[in-house]
Every structure is written in structure tokens, then in C-alpha cells.
N, C-alpha and C. Protein backbone atom coordinates (compact mmCIF):
# COMPACT_ATOMS: atom_id res chain seq x y z
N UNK A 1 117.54 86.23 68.26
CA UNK A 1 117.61 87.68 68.43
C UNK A 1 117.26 88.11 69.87
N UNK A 2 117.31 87.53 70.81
CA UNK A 2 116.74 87.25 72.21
C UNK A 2 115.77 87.87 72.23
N UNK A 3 114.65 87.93 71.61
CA UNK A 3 113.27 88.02 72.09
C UNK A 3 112.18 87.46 71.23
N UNK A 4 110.96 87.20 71.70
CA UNK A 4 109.93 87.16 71.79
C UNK A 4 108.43 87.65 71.00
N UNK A 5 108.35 87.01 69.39
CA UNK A 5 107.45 87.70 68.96
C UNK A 5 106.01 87.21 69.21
N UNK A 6 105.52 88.12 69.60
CA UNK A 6 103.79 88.09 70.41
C UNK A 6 102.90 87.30 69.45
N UNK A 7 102.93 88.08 68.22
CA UNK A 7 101.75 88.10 67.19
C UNK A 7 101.02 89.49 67.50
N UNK A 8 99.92 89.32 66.55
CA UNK A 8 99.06 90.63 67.06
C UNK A 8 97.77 90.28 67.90
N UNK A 9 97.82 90.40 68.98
CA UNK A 9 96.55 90.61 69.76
C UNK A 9 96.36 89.67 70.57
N UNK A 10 97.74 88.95 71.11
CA UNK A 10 97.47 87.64 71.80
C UNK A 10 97.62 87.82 72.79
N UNK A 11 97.85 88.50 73.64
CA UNK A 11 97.94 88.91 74.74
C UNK A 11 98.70 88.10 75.69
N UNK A 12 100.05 87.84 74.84
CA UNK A 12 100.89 86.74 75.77
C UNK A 12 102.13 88.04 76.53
N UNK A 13 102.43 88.96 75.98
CA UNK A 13 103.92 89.97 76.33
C UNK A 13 103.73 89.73 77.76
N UNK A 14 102.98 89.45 78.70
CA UNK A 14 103.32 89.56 80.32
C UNK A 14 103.42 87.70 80.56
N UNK A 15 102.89 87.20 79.77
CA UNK A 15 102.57 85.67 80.33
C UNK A 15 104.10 84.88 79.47
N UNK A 16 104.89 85.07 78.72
CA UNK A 16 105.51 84.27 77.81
C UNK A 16 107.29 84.96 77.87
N UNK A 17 108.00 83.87 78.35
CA UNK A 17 109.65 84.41 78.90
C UNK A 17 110.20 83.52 78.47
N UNK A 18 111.60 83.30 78.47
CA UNK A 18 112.59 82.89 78.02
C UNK A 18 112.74 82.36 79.36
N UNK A 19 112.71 80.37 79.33
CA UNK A 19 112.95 79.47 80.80
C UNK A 19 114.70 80.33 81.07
N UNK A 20 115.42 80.16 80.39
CA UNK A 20 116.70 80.71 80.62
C UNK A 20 117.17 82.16 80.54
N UNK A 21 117.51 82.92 81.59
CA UNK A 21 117.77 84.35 81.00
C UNK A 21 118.12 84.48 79.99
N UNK A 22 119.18 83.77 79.65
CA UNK A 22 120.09 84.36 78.39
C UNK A 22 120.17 83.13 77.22
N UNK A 23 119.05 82.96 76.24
CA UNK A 23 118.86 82.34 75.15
C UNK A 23 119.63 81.54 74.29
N UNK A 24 121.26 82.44 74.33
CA UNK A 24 122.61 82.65 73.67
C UNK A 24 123.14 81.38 74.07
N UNK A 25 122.72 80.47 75.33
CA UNK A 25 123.41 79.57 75.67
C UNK A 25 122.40 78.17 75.76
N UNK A 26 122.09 78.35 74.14
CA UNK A 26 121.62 77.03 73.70
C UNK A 26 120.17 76.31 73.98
N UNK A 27 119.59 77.24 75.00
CA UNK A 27 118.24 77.03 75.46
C UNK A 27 117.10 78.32 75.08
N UNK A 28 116.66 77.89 74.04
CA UNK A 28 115.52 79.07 73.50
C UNK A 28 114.64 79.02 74.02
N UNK A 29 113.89 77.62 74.82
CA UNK A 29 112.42 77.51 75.34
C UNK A 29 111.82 78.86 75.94
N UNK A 30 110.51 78.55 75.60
CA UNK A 30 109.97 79.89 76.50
C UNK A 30 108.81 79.29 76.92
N UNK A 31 108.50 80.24 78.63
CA UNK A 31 107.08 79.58 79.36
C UNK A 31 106.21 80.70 78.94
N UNK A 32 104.85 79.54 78.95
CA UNK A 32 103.73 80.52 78.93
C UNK A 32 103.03 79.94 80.52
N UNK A 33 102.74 80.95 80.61
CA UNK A 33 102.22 81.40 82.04
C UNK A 33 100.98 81.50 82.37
N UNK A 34 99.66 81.13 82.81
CA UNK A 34 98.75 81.21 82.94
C UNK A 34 97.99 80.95 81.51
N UNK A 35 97.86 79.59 81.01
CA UNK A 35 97.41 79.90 79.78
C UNK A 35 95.64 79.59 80.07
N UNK A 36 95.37 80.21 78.70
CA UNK A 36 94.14 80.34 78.71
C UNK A 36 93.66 79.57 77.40
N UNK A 37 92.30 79.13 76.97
CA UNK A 37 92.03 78.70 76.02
C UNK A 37 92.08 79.85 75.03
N UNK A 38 92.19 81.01 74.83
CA UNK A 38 92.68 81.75 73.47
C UNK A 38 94.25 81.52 72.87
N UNK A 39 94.89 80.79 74.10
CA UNK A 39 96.16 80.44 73.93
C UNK A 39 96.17 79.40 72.56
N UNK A 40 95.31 78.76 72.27
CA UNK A 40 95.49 77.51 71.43
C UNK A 40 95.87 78.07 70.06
N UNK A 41 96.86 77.29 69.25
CA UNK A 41 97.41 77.70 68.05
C UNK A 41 98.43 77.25 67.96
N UNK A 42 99.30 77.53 66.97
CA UNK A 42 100.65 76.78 66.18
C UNK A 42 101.31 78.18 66.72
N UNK A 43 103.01 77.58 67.35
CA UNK A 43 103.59 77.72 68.16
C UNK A 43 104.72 77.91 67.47
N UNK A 44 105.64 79.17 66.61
CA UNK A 44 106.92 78.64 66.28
C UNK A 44 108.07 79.11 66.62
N UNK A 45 109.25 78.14 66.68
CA UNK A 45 110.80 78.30 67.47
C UNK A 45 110.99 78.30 66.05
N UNK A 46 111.94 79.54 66.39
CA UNK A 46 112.91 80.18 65.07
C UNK A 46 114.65 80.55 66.15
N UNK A 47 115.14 79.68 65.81
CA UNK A 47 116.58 79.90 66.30
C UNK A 47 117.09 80.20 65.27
N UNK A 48 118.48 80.97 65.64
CA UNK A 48 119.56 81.74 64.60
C UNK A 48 120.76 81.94 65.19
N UNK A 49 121.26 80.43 64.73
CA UNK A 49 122.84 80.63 65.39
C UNK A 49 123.76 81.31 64.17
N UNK A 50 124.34 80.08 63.47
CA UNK A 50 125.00 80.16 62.39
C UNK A 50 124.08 80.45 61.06
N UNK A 51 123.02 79.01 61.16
CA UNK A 51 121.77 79.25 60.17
C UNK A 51 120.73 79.28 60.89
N UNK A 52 119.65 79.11 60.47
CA UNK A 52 118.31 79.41 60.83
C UNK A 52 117.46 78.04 61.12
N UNK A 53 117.18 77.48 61.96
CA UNK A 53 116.14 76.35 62.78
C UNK A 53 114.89 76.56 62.82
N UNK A 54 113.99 75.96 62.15
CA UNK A 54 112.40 76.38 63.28
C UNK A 54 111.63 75.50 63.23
N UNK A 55 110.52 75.36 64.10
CA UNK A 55 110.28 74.04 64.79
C UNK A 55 109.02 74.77 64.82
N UNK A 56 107.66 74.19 64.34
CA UNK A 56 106.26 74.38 64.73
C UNK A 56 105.71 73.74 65.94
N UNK A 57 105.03 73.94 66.68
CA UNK A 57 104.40 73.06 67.80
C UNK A 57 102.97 73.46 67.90
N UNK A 58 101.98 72.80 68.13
CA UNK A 58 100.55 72.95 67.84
C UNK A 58 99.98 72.39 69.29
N UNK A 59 99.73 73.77 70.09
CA UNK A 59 99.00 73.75 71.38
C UNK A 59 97.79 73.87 71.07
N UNK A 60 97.28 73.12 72.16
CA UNK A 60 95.75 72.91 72.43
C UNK A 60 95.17 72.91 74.07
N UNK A 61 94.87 74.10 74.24
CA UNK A 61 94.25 74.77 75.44
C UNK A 61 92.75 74.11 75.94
N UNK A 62 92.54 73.34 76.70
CA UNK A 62 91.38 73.18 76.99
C UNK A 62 90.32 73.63 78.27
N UNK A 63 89.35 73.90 78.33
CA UNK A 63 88.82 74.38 79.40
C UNK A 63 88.64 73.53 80.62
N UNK A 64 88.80 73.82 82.05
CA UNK A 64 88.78 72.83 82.87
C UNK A 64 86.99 72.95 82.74
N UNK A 65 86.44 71.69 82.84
CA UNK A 65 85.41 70.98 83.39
C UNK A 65 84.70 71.69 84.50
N UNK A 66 83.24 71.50 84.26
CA UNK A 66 82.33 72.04 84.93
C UNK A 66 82.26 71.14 86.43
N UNK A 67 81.90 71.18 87.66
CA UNK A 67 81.96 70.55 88.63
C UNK A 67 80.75 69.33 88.36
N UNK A 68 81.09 68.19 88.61
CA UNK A 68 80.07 67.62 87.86
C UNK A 68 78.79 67.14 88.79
N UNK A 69 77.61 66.85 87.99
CA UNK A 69 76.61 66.66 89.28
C UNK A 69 76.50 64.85 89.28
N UNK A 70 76.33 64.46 90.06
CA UNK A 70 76.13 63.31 90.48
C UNK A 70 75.28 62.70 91.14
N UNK A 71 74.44 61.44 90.67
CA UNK A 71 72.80 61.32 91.54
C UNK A 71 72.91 59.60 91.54
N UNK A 72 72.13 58.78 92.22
CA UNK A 72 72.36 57.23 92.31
C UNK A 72 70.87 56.92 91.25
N UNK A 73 70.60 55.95 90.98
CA UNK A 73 69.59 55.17 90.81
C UNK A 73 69.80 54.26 91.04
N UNK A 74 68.44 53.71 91.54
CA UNK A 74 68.18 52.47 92.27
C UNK A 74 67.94 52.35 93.61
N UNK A 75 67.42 51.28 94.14
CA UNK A 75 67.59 51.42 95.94
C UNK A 75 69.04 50.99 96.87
N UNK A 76 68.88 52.00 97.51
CA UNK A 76 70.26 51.33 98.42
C UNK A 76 69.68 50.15 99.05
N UNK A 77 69.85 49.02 98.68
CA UNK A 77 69.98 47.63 99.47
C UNK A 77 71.20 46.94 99.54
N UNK A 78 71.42 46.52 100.91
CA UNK A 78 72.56 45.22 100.71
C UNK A 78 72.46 44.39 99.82
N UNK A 79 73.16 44.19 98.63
CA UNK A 79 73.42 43.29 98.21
C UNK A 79 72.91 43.28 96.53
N UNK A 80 72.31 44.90 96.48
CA UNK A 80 71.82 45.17 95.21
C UNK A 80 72.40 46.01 94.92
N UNK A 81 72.08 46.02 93.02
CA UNK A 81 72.84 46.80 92.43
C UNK A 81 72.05 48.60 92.49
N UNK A 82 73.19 49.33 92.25
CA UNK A 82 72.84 50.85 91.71
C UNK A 82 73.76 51.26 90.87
N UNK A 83 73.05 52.41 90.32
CA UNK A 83 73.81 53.17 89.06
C UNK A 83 74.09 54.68 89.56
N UNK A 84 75.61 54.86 89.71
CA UNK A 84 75.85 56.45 90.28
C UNK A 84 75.80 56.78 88.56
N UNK A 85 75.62 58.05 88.12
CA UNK A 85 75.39 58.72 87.28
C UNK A 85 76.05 59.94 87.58
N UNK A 86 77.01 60.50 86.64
CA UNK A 86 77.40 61.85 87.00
C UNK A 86 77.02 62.51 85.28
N UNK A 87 77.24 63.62 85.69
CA UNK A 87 77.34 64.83 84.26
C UNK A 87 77.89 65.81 84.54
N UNK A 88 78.78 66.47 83.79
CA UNK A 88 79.41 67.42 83.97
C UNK A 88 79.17 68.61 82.34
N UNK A 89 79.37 70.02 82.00
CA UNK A 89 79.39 70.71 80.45
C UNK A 89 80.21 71.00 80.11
């Protein structure tokens, strides 16, 4: 039907387009644009040529990683061992 149903409250209508202007020519994909982790959820393609197609897809948004901290143990000597240690949340 060339467009795009949102859901309620997802706040995709500015982030989520049709890769191809015109749908009609066999390419339904659509980008999402800046996603965010509220993005995560089941995803569905409903095409309608002759009959009806639809295809679930199950995104999973994850948060990028905290900068992580990183510290040695042990002594710096030639020829000995140390343990770098990082952590990141």
C-alpha cells in the first residue's frame, strides 16, 4: 500500500523509509535510521501484490559500551609477567 505502519508510540515516522522510492518495483525494504535501543522488537513485512506475503524479523538494539577503564598489575620488569585488566558497564 506504499507506506509505512509506525505502531503506536515508537517514534520511528522521521527515522524509517522505503530504501527504494517506489515500493511497486519489487523492493519493500525499509531503513531505520538512527536506531536506538527502544527500537528493539519484532519487525513485520507485509507485501501485497497479487496475494499477501509477510515476513517477521526480530531486532535487537544494543547499547554501545561504556569507555572502558583499564589498570596493569604487577611490576613492569623485563622479562616478567603482568595482568592488564580492563572493565567496562
Amino acid at each position: 500500500d506504499h507506506h509505512v505502519n509506525y505502531g503506536s508510540g515508537s517514534g520511528l515516522q522521521d527515522r524509517a523509509t522505503f530504501v527504494q522510492s517506489d515500493p511497486s518495483q519489487y523492493d519493500a525494504s525499509i531503513r531505520l535510521a538512527n536506531l536506538q535501543v527502544s527500537d528493539t522488537g519484532t519487525y513485520q513485512c507485509r507485501v501485497k501484490k497479487n496475494t499477501v506475503a509477510v515476513h517477521e524479523v526480530i531486532v535487537t538494539v544494543q547499547e554501545k559500551p561504556a569507555t572502558p577503564q583499564c589498570w596493569t598489575e604487577g611490576e613492569l620488569i623485563e622479562g616478567s609477567s603482568i595482568l592488564l585488566r580492563c572493565y567496562s558497564r
